[in-house]
C-alpha atoms as a PDB file:
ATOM      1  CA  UNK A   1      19.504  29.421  -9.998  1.00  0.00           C
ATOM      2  CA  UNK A   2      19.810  27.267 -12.953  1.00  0.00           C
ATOM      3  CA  UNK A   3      20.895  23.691 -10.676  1.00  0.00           C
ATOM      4  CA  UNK A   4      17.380  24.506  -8.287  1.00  0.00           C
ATOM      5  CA  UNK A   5      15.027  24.395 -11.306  1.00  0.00           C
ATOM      6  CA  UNK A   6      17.069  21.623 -12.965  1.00  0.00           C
ATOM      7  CA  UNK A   7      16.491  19.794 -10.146  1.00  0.00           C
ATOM      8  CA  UNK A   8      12.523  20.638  -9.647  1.00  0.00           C
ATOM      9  CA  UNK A   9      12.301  20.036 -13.177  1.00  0.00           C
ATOM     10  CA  UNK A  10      13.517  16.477 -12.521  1.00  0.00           C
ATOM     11  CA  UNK A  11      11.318  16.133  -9.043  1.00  0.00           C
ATOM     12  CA  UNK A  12       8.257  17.016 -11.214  1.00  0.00           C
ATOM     13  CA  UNK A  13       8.849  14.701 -14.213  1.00  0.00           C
ATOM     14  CA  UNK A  14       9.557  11.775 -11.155  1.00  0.00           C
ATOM     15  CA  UNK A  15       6.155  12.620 -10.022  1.00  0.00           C
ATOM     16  CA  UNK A  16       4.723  12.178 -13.231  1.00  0.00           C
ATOM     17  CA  UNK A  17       6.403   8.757 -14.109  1.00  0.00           C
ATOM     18  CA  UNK A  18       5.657   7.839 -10.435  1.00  0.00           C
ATOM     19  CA  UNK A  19       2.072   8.708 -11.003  1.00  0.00           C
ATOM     20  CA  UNK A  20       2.462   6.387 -14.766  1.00  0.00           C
ATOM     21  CA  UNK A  21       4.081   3.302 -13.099  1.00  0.00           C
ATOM     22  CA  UNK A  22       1.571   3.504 -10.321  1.00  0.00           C
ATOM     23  CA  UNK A  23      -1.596   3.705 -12.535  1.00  0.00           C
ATOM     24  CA  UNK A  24       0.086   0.246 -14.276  1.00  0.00           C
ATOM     25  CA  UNK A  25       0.495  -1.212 -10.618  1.00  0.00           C
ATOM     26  CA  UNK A  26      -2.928  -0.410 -10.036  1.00  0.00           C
ATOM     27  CA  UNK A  27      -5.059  -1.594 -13.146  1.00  0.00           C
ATOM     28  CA  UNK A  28      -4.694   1.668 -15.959  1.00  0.00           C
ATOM     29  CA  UNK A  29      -8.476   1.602 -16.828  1.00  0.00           C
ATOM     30  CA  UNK A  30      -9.632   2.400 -13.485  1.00  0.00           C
ATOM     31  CA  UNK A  31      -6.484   4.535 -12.505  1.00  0.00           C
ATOM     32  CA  UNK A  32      -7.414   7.014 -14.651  1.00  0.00           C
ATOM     33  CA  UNK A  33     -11.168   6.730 -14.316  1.00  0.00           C
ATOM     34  CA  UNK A  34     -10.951   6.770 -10.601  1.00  0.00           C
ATOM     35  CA  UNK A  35      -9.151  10.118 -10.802  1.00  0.00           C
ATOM     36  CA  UNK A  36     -10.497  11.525 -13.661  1.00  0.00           C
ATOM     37  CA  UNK A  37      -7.441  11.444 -15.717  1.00  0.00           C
ATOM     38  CA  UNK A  38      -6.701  11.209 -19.535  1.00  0.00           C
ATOM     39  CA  UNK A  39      -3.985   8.012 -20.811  1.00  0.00           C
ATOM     40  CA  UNK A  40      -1.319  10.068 -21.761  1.00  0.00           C
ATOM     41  CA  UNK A  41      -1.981  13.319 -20.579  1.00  0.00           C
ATOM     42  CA  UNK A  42      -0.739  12.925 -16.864  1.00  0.00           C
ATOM     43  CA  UNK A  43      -0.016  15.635 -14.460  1.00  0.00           C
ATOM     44  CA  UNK A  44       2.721  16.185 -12.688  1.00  0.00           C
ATOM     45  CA  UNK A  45       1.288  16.783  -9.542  1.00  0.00           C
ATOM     46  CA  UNK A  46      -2.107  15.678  -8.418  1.00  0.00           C
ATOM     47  CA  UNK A  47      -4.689  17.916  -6.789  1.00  0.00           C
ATOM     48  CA  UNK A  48      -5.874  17.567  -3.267  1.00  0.00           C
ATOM     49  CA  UNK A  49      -9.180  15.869  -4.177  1.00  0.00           C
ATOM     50  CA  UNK A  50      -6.834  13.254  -7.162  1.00  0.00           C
ATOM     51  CA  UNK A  51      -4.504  12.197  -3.896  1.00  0.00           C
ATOM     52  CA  UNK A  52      -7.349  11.370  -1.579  1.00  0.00           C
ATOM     53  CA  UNK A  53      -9.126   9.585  -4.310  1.00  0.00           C
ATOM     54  CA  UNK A  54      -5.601   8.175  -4.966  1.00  0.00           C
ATOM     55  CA  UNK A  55      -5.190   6.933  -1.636  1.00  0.00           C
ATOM     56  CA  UNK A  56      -8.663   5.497  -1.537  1.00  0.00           C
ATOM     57  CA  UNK A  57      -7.911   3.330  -5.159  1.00  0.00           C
ATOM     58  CA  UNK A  58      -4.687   2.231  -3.163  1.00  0.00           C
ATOM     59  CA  UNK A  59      -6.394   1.106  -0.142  1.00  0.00           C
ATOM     60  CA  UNK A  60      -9.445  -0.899  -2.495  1.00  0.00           C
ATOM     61  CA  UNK A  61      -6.876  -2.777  -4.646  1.00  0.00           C
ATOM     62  CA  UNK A  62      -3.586  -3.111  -2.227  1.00  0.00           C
ATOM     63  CA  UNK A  63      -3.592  -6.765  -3.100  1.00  0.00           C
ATOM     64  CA  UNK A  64      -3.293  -6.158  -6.707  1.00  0.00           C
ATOM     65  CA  UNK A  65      -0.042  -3.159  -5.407  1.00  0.00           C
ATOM     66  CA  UNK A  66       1.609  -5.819  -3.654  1.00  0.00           C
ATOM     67  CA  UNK A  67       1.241  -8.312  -6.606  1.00  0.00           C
ATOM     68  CA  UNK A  68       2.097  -6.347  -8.843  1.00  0.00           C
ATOM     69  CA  UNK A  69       5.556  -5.366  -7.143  1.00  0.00           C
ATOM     70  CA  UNK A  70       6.268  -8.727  -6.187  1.00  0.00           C
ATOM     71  CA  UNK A  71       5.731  -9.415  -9.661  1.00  0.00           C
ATOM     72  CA  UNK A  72       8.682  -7.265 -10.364  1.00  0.00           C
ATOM     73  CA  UNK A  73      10.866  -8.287  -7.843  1.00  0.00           C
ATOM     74  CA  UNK A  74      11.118 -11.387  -9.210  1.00  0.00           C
ATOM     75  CA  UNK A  75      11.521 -10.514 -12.813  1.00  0.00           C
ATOM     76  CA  UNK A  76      14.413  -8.461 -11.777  1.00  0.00           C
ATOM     77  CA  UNK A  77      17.798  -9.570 -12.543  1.00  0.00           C
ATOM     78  CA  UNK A  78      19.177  -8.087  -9.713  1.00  0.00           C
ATOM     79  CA  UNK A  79      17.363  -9.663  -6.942  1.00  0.00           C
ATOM     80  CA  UNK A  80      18.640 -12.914  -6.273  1.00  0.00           C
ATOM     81  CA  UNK A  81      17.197 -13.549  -2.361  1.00  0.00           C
ATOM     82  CA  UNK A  82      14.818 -12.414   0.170  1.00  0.00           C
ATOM     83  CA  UNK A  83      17.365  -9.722   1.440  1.00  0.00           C
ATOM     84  CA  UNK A  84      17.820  -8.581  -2.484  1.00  0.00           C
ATOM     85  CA  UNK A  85      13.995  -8.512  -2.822  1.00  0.00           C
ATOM     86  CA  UNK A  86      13.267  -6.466   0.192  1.00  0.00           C
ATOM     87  CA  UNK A  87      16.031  -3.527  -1.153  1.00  0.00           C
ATOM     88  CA  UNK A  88      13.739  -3.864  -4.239  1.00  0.00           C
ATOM     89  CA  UNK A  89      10.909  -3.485  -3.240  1.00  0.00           C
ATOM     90  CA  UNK A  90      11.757  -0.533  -0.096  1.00  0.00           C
ATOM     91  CA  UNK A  91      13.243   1.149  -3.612  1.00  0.00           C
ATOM     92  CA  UNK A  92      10.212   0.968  -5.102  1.00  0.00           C
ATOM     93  CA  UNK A  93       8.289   2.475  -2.261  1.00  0.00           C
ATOM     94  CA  UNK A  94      10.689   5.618  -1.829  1.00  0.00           C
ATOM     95  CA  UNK A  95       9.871   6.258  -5.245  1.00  0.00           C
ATOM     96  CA  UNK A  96       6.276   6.424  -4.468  1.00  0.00           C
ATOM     97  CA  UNK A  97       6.679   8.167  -1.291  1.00  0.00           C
ATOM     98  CA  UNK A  98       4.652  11.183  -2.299  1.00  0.00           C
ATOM     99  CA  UNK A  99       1.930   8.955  -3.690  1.00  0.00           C
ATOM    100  CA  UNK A 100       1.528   6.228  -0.531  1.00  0.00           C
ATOM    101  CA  UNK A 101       0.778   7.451   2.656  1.00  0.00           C
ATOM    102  CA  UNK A 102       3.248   5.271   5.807  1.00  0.00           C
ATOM    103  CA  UNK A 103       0.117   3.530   6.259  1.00  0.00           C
ATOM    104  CA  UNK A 104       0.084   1.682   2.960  1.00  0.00           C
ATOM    105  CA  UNK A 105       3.624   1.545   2.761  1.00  0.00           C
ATOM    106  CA  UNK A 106       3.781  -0.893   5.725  1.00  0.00           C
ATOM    107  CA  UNK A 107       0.650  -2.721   4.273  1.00  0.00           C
ATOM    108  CA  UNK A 108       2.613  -3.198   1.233  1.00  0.00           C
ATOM    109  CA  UNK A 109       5.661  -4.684   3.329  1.00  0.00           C
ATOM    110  CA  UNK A 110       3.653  -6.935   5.358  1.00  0.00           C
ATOM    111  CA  UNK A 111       1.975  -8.184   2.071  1.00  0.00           C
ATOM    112  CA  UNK A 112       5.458  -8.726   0.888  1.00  0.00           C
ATOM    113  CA  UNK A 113       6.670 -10.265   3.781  1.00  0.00           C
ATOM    114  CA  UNK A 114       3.240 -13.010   3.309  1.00  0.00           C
ATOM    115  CA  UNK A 115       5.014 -13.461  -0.661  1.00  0.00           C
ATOM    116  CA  UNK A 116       8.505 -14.153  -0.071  1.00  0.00           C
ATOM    117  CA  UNK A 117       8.234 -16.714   3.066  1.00  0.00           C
ATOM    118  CA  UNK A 118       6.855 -18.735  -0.083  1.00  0.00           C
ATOM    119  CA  UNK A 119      10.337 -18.294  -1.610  1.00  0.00           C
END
């Protein structure tokens, strides 16, 4: 019993960083505006009406999601080409699986893909 709510205890606090790191990606101010959230005071899980709202954000400032990751793809130390970048950044997505729908997923990519054929 104990491992199980370990482990749920650990899904949930992902969630909640997820939900953090995201609101960063996605401009704070208007992050937490947009879904009526407190800085600081996070969920762990957002409600029905938060996700679509969520997903809505995403979709109005992809641009600044795909910037903002490329951004840290290249300030890694651990990405050293295109191949490198693209385990990155597909990292980066599975952690925001439950945030992203596939749809913006693969508009991230392809916005990725437009970045690195600069590189």
């Amino acid at each position: 019993m104990w491992p199980a709510l370990i482990s749920f205890g650990r899904a949930l606090m992902s969630r909640r960083i997820a939900i953090i790191q995201l609101s960063r990606l996605l401009g704070k101010e208007e992050f937490y505006r947009y879904l009526s959230l407190e800085d600081g005071s996070e969920p762990e899980e957002l409600s029905g009406e938060q996700m679509a709202r969520l997903r809505f954000l995403v979709d109005e400032r992809l641009e600044e999601l795909v910037r903002g990751l490329a951004g840290e793809v290249v300030a890694s130390d651990d990405v050293t080409d295109v191949v490198s970048g693209v385990a990155y950044l597909e990292d980066r997505l599975s952690f925001f699986s439950e945030l992203l729908t596939e749809g913006q997923k693969e508009k991230v990519r392809d916005g990725f893909r437009s970045f690195s054929s600069r590189w």
